[in-house]
Protein backbone atom coordinates (compact mmCIF):
# COMPACT_ATOMS: atom_id res chain seq x y z
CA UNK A 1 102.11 -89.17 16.71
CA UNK A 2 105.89 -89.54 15.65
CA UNK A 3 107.57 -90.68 12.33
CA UNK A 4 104.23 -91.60 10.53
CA UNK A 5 102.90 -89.10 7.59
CA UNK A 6 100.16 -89.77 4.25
CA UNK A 7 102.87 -90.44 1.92
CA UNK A 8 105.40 -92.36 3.46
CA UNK A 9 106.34 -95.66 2.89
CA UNK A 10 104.74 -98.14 5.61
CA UNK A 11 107.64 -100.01 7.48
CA UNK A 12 108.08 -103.33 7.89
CA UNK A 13 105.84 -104.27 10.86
CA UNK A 14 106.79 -107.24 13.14
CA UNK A 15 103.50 -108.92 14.05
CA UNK A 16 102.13 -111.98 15.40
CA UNK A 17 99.26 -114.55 15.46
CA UNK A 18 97.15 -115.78 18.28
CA UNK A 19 99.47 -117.85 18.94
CA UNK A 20 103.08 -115.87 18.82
CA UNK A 21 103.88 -117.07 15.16
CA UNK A 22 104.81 -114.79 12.70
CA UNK A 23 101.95 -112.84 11.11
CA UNK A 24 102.54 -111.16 7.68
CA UNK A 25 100.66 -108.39 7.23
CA UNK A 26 97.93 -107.68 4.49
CA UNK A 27 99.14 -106.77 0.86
CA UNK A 28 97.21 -104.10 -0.84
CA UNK A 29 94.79 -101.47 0.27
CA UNK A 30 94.41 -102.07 3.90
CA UNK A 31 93.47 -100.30 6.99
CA UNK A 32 95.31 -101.08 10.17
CA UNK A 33 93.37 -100.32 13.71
CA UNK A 34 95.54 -100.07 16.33
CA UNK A 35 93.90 -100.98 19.90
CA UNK A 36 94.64 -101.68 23.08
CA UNK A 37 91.65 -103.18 25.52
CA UNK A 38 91.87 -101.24 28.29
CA UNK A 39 91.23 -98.09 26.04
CA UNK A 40 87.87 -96.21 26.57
CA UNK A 41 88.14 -94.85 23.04
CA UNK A 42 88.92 -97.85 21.28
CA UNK A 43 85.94 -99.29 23.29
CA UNK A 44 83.59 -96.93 22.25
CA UNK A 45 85.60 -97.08 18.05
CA UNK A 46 85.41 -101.23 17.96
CA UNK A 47 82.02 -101.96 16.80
CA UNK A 48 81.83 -99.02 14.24
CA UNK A 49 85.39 -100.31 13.09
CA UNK A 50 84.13 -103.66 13.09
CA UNK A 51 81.22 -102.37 10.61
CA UNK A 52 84.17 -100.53 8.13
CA UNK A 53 85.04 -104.08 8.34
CA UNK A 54 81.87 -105.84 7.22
CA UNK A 55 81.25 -103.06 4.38
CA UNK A 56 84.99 -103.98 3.03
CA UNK A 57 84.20 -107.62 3.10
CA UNK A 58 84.94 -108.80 -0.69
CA UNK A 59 86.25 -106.13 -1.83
CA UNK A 60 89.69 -104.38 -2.14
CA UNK A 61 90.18 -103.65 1.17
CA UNK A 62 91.53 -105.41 4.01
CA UNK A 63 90.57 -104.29 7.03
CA UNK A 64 92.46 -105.78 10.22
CA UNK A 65 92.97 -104.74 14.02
CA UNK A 66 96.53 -104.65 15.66
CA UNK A 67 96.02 -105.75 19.46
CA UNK A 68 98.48 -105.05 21.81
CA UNK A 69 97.38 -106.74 24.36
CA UNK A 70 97.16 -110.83 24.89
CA UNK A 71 95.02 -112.95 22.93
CA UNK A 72 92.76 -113.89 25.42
CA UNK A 73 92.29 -110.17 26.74
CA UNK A 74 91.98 -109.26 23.17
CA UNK A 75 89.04 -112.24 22.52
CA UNK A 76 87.24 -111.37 25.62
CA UNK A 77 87.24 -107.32 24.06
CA UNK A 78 86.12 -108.57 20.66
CA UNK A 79 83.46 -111.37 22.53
CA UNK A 80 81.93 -108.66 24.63
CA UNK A 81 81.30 -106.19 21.95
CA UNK A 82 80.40 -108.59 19.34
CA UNK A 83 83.41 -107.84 17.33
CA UNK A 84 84.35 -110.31 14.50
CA UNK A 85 87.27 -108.45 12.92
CA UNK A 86 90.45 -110.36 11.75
CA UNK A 87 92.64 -109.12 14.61
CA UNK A 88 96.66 -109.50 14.26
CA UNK A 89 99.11 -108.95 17.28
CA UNK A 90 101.73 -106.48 18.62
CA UNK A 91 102.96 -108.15 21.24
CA UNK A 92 105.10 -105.88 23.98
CA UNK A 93 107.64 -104.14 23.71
CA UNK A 94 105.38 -103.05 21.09
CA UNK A 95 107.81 -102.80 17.74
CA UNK A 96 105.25 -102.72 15.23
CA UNK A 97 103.78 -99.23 16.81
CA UNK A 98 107.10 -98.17 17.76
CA UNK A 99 108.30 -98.77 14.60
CA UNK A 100 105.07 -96.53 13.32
CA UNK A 101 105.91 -93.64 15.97
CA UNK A 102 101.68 -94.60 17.39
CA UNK A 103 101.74 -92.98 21.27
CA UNK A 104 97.63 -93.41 21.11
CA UNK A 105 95.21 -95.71 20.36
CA UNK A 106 92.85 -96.50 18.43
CA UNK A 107 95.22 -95.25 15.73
CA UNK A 108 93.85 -96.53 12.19
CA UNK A 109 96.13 -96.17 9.47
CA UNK A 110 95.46 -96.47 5.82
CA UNK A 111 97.68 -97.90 3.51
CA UNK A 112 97.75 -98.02 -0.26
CA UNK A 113 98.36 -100.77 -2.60
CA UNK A 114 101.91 -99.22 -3.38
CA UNK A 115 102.69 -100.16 0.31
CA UNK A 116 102.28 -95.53 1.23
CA UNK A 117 100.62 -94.14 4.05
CA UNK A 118 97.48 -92.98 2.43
CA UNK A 119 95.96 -91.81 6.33
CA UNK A 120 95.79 -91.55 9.85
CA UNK A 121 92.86 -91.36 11.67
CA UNK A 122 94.02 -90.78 15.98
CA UNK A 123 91.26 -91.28 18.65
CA UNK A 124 87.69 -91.43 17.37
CA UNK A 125 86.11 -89.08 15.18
CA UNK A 126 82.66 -90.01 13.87
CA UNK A 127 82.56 -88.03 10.69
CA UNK A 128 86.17 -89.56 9.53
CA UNK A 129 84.99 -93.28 10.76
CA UNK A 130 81.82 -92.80 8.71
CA UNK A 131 84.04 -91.76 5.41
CA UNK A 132 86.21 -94.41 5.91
CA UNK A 133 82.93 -96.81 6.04
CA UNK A 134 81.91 -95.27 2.65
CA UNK A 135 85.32 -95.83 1.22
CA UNK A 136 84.90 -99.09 2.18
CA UNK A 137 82.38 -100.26 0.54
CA UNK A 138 82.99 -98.32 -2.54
CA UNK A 139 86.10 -100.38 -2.81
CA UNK A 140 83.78 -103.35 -2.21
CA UNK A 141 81.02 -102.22 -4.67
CA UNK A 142 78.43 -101.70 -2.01
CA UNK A 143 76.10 -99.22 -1.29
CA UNK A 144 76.89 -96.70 1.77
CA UNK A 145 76.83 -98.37 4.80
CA UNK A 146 75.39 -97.54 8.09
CA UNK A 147 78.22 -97.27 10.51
CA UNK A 148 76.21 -95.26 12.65
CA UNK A 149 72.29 -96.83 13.45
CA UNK A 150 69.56 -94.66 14.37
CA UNK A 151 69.34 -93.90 17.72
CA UNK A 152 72.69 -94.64 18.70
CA UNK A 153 74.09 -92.10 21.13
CA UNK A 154 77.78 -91.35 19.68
CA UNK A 155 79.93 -88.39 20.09
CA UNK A 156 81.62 -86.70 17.31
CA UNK A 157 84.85 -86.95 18.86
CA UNK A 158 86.77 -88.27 21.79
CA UNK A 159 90.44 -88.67 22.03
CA UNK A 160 92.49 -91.66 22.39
């Protein structure tokens, strides 16, 4: 992880929509996933990230993936594991997660309302995913969610 720290300014990102036009990111409290579909972590990170994302819906929090891969690779990803999350673009070289110093992915990255790095979250780690799910819906006024179902076999961490 380079340049990025809790308490820095975000930089201007350079991102795109499914179809190459400009994409402006989210204003206000948002959380940024970082993924790339060929990643074993971010396979095994989607769907939980994908329920931060339903617990945020309607409240303060935006919660949107970064794919930097195609569009189509990146539909077939979300398709086959049911994944309905907003999902922006970084298309190579890559200058959005250059420009953010990210060398892994998943990288989420939690950004205040005052546009400052509020977190990072590298690789998967179950208890941090399930406090950003809770964070989540408190800025959504909803009860705790369940990020992780009963009998779901998930390890507490595995790196990106």
């Amino acid at each position: 992880m380079g340049a990025l720290s809790p308490g820095n300014a975000l930089p201007a990102l350079s991102l795109t929509d499914a179809r190459g036009g400009a994409a402006a990111p989210p204003v206000g409290e948002t959380l940024y996933g970082f993924f790339k579909t060929t990643c074993p972590t971010c396979e095994l990170a989607w769907p939980f990230f994908d329920r931060i994302g339903r617990a945020a819906h309607g409240g303060k929090l935006t919660v949107v993936a970064v794919s930097q891969d195609e569009p189509s690779e990146t539909d077939r990803f979300n398709r086959r594991l049911g994944v309905e999350l907003p999902t922006i673009f970084d298309p190579a070289p890559c200058s959005a997660s250059e420009a953010l110093g990210l060398d892994t992915v998943p990288t989420f990255v939690r950004v205040g309302a005052d546009g400052t790095v509020r977190g990072i979250l590298v690789g998967f780690q179950k208890q941090k995913m399930q406090e950003l799910g809770v964070e989540a819906a408190a800025l959504a006024g909803k009860p705790v969610p369940e990020i992780f179902l009963p009998g779901e076999v998930v390890p507490l961490i595995k790196p990106g």
